[in-house]
Protein backbone atom coordinates (compact mmCIF):
# COMPACT_ATOMS: atom_id res chain seq x y z
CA UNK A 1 -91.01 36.41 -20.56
CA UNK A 2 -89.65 36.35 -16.72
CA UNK A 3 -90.65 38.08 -13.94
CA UNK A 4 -88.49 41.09 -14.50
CA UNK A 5 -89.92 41.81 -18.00
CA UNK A 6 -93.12 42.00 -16.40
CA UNK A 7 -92.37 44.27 -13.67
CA UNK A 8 -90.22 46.29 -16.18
CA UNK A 9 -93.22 46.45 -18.26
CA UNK A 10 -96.20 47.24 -15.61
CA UNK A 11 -93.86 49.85 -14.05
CA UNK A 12 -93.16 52.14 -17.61
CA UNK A 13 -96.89 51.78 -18.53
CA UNK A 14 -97.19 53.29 -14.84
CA UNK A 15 -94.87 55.93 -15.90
CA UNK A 16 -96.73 56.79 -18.88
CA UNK A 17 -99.32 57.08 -17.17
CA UNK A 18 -98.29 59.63 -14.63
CA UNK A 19 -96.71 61.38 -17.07
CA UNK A 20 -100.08 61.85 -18.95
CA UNK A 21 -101.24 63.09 -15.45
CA UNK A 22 -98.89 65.20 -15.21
CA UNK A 23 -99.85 66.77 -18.36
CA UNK A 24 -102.98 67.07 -17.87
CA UNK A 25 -103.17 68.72 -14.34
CA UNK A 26 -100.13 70.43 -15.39
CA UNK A 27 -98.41 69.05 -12.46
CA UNK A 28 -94.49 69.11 -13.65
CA UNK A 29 -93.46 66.71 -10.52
CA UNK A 30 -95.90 64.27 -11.25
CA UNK A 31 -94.59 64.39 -15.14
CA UNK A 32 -91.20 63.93 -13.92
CA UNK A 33 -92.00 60.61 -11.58
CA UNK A 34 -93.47 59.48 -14.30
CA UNK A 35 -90.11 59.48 -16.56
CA UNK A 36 -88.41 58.02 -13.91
CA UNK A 37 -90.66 55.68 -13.20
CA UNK A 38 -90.82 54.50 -17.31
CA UNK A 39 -86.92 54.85 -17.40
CA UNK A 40 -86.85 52.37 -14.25
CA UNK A 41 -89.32 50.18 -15.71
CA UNK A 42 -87.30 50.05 -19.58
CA UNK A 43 -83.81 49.55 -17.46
CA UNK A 44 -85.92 46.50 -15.08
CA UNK A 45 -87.17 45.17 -18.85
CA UNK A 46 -83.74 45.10 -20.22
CA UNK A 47 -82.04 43.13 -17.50
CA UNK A 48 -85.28 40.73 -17.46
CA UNK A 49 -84.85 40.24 -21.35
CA UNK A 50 -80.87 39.94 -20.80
CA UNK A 51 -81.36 37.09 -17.85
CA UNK A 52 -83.68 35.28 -19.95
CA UNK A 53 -81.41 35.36 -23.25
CA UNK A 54 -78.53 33.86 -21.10
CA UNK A 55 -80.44 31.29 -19.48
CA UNK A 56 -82.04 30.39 -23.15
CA UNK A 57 -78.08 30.23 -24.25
CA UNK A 58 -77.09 28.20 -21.23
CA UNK A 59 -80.02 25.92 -21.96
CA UNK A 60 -78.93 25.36 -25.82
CA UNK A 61 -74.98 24.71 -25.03
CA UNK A 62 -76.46 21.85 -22.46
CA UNK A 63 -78.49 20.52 -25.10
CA UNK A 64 -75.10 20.36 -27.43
CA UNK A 65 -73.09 19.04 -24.68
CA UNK A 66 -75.62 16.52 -24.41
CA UNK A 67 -75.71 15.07 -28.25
């Protein structure tokens, strides 16, 4: 996991979690940061996961290249 994954991740849970605030106070803005927030978090998480699956692929065609 990279450093992009984690920030992905920390920033939907903070989503959530204003979301849930939102609901609960029954504050509509709030609820709506929070989906934006989780939406930028999941989009942060994908490109993290996508970096890391092309430097794992980069890795394996040096270790071919190398045999």
């Amino acid at each position: 996991m990279n450093r992009d994954e984690i920030e992905g991740k920390a920033e939907a849970v903070k989503g959530k979690f204003k979301q849930a605030a939102g609901d609960l106070t029954d504050d509509e803005q709030l609820r709506e940061e929070g989906q934006g927030d989780e939406a930028a978090g999941k989009a942060k998480d994908a490109v993290g996961y996508g970096r890391r699956k092309v430097g794992e692929a980069i890795e394996n065609i040096g270790d071919a290249i190398k045999k």
